[in-house]
PDB file of N, CA and C in Angstrom:
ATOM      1  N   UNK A   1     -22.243 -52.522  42.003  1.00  0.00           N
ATOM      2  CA  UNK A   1     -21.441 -53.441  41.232  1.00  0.00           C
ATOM      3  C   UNK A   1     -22.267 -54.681  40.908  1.00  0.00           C
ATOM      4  N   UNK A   2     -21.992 -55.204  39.196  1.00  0.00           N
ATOM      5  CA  UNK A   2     -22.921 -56.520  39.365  1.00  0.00           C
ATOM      6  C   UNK A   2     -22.401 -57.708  39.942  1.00  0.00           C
ATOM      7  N   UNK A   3     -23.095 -58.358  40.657  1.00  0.00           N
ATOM      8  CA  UNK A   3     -23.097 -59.178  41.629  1.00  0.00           C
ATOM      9  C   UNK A   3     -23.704 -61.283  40.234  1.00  0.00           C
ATOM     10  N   UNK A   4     -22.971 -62.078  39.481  1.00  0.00           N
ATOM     11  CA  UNK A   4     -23.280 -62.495  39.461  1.00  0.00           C
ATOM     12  C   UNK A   4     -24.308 -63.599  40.002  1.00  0.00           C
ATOM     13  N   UNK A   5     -25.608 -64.082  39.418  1.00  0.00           N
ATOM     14  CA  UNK A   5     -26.055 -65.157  40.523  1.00  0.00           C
ATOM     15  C   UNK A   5     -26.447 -66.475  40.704  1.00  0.00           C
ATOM     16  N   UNK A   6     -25.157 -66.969  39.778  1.00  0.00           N
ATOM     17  CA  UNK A   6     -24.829 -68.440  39.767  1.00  0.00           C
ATOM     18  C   UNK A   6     -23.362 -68.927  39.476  1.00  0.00           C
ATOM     19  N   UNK A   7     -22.655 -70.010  39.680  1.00  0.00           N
ATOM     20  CA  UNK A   7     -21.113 -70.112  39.895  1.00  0.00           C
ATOM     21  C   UNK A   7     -21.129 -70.154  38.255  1.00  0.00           C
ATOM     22  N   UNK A   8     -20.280 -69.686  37.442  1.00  0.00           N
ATOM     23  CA  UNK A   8     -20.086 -70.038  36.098  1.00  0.00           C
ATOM     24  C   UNK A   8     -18.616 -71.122  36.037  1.00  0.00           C
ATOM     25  N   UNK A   9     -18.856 -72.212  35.335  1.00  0.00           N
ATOM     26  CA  UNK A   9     -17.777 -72.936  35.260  1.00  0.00           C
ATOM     27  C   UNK A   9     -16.224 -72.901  34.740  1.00  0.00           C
ATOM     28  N   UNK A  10     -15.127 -73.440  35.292  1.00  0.00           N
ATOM     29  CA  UNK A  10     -13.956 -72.846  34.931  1.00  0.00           C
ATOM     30  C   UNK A  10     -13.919 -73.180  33.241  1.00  0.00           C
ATOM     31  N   UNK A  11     -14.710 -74.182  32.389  1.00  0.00           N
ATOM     32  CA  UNK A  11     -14.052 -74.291  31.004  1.00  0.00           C
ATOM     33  C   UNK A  11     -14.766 -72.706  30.408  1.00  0.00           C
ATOM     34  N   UNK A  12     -15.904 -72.402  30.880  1.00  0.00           N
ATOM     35  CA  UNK A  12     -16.963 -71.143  30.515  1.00  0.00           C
ATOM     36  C   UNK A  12     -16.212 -69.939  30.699  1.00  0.00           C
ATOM     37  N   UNK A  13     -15.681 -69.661  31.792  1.00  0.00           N
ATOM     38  CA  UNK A  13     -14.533 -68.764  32.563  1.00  0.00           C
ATOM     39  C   UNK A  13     -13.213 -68.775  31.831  1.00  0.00           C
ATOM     40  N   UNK A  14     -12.722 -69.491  31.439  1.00  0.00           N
ATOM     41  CA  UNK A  14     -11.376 -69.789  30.548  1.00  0.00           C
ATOM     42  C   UNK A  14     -11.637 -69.315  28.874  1.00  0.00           C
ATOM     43  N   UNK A  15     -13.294 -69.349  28.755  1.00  0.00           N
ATOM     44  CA  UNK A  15     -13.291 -69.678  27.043  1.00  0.00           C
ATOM     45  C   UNK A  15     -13.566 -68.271  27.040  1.00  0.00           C
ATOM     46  N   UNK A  16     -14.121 -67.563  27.854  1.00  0.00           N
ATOM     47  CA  UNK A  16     -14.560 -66.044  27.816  1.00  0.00           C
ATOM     48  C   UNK A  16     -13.141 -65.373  27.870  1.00  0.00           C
ATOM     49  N   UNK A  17     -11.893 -66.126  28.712  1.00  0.00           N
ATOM     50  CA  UNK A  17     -10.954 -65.086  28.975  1.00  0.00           C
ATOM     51  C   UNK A  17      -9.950 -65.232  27.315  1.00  0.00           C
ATOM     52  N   UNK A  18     -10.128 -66.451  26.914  1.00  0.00           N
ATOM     53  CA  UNK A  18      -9.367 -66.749  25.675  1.00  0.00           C
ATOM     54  C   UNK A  18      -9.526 -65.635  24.697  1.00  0.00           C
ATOM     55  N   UNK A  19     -10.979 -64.980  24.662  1.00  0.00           N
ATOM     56  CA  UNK A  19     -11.166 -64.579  23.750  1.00  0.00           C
ATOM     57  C   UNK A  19     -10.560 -63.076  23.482  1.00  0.00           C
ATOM     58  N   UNK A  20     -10.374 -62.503  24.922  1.00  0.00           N
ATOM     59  CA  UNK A  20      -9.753 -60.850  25.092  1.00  0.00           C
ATOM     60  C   UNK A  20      -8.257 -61.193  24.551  1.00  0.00           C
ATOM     61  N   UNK A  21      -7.893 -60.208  23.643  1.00  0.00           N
ATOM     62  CA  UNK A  21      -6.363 -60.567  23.371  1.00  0.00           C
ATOM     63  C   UNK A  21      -5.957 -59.226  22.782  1.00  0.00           C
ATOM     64  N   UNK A  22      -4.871 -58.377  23.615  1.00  0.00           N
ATOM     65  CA  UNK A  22      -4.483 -57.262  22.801  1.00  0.00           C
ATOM     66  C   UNK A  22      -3.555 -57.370  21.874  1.00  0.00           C
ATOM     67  N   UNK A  23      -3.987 -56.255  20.991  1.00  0.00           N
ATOM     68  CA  UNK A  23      -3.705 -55.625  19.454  1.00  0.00           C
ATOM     69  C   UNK A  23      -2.140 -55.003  20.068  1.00  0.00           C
ATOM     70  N   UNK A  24      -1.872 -55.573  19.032  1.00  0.00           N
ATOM     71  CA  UNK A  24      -0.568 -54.644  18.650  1.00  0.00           C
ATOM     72  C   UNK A  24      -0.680 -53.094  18.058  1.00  0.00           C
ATOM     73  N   UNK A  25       0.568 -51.811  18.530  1.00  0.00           N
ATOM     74  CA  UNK A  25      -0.007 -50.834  18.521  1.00  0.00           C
ATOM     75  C   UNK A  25       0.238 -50.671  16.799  1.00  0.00           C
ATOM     76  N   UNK A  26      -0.732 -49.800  16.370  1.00  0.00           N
ATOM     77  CA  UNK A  26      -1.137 -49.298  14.665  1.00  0.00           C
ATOM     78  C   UNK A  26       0.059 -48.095  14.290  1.00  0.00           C
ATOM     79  N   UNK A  27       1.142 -48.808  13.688  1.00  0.00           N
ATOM     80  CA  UNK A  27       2.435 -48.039  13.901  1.00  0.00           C
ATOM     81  C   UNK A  27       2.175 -46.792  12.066  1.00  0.00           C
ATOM     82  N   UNK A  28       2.830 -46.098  12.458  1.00  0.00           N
ATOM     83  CA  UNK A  28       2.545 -45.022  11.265  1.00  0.00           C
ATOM     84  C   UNK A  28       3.932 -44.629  10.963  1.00  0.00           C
ATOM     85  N   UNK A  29       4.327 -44.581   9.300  1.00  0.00           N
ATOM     86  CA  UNK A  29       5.301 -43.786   9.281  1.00  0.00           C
ATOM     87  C   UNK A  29       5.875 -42.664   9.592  1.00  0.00           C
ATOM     88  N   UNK A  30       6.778 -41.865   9.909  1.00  0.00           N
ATOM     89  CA  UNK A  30       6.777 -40.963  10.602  1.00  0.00           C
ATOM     90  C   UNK A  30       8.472 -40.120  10.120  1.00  0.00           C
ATOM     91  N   UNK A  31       8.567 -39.100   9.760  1.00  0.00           N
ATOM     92  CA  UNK A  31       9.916 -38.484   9.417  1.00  0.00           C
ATOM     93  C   UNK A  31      10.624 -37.888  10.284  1.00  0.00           C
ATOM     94  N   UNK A  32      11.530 -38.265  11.228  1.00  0.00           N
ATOM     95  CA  UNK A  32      12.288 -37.286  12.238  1.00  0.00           C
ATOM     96  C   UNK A  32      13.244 -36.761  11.817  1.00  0.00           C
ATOM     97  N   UNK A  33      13.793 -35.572  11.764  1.00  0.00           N
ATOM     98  CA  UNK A  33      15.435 -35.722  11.314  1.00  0.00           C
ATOM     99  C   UNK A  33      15.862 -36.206  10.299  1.00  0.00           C
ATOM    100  N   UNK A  34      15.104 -35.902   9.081  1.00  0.00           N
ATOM    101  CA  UNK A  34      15.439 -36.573   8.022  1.00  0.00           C
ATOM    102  C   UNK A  34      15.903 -38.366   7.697  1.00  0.00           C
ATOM    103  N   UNK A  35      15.061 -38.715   8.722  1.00  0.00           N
ATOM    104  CA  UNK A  35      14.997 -40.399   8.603  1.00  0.00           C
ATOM    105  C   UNK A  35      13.612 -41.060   8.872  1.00  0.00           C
ATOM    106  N   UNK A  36      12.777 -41.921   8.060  1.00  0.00           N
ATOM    107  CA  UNK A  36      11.664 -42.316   8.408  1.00  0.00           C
ATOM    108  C   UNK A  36      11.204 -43.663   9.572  1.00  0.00           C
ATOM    109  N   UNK A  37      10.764 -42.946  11.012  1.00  0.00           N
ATOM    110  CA  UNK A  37      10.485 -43.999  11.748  1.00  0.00           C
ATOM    111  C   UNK A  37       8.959 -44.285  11.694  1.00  0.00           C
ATOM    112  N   UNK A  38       8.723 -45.474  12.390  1.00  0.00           N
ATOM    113  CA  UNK A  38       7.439 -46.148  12.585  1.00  0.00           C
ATOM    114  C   UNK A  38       6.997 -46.017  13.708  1.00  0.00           C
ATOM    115  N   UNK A  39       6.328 -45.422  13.857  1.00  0.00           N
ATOM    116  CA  UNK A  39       5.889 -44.617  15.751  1.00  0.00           C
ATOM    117  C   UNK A  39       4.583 -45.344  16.357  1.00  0.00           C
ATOM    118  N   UNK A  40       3.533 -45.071  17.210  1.00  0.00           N
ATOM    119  CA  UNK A  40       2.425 -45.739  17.002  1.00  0.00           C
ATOM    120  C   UNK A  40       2.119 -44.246  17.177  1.00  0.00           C
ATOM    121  N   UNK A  41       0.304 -44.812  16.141  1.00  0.00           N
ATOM    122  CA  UNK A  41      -0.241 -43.190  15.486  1.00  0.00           C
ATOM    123  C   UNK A  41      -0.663 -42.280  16.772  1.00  0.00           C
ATOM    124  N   UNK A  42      -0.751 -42.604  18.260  1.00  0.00           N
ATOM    125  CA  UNK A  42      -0.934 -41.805  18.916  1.00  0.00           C
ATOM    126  C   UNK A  42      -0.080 -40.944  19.360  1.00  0.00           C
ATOM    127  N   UNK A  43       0.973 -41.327  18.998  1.00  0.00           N
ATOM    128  CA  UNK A  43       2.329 -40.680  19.161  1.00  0.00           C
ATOM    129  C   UNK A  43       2.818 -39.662  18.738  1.00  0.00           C
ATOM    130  N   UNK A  44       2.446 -39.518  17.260  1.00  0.00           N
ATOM    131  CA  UNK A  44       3.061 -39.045  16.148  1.00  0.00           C
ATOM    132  C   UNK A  44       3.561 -38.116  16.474  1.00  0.00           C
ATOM    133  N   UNK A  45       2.022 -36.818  17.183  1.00  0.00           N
ATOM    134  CA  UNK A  45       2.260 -35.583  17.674  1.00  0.00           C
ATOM    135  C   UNK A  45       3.534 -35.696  18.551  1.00  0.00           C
ATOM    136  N   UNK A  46       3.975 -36.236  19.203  1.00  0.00           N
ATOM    137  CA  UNK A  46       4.938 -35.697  20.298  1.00  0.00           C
ATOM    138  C   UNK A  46       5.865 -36.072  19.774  1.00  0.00           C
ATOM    139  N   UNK A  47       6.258 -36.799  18.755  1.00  0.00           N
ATOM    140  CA  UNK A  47       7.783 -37.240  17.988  1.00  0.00           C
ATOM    141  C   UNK A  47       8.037 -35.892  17.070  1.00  0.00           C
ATOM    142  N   UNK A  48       6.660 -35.363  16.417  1.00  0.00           N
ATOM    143  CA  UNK A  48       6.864 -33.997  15.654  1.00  0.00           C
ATOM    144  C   UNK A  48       7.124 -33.209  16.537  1.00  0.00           C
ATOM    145  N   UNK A  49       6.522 -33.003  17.310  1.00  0.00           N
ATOM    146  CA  UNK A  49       7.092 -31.446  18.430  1.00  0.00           C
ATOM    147  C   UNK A  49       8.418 -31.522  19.138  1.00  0.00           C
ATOM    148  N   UNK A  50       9.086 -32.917  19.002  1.00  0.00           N
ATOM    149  CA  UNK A  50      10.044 -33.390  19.886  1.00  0.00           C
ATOM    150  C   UNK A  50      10.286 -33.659  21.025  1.00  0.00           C
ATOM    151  N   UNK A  51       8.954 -33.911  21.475  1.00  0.00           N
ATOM    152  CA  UNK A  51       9.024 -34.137  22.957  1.00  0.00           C
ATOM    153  C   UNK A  51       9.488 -35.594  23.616  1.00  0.00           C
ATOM    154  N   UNK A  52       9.652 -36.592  22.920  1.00  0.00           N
ATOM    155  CA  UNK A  52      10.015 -38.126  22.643  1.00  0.00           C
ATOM    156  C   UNK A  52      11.167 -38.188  21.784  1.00  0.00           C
ATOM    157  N   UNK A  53      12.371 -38.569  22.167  1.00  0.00           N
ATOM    158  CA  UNK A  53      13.810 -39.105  20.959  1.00  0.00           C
ATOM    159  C   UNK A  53      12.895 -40.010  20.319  1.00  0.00           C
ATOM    160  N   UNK A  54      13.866 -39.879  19.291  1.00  0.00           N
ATOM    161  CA  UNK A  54      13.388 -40.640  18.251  1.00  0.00           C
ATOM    162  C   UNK A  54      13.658 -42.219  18.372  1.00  0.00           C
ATOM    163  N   UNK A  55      12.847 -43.160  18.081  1.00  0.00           N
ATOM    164  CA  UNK A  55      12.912 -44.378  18.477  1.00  0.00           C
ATOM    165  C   UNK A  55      13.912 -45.091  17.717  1.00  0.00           C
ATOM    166  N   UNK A  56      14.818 -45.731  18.225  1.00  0.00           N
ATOM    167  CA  UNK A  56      16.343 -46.581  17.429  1.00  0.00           C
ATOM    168  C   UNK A  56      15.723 -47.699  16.681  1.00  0.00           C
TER     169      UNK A  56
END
């Protein structure tokens, strides 16, 4: 494991963590049941096979 080998400062430590920020998921149209939902695209497959209700 890397082992830093000097203290890095909390504004340095704070400005590095500012920067990670998750994405919202990449939603895709999607037809269930003759109604069009917005799924996220990893999904899709299991809303077509029906393995997931369809999202309200």
């Amino acid at each position: 494991m890397a082992v830093p080998k000097r203290k890095l400062s909390r504004s340095n430590t704070r400005h590095r963590r500012a920067r990670w920020k998750a994405t919202p998921p990449d939603l895709v149209p999607v037809t269930i049941n003759g109604s069009v939902h917005r799924v996220p695209r990893h999904l899709v497959r299991a809303y077509q096979r029906g393995l997931l209700p369809p999202p309200d």
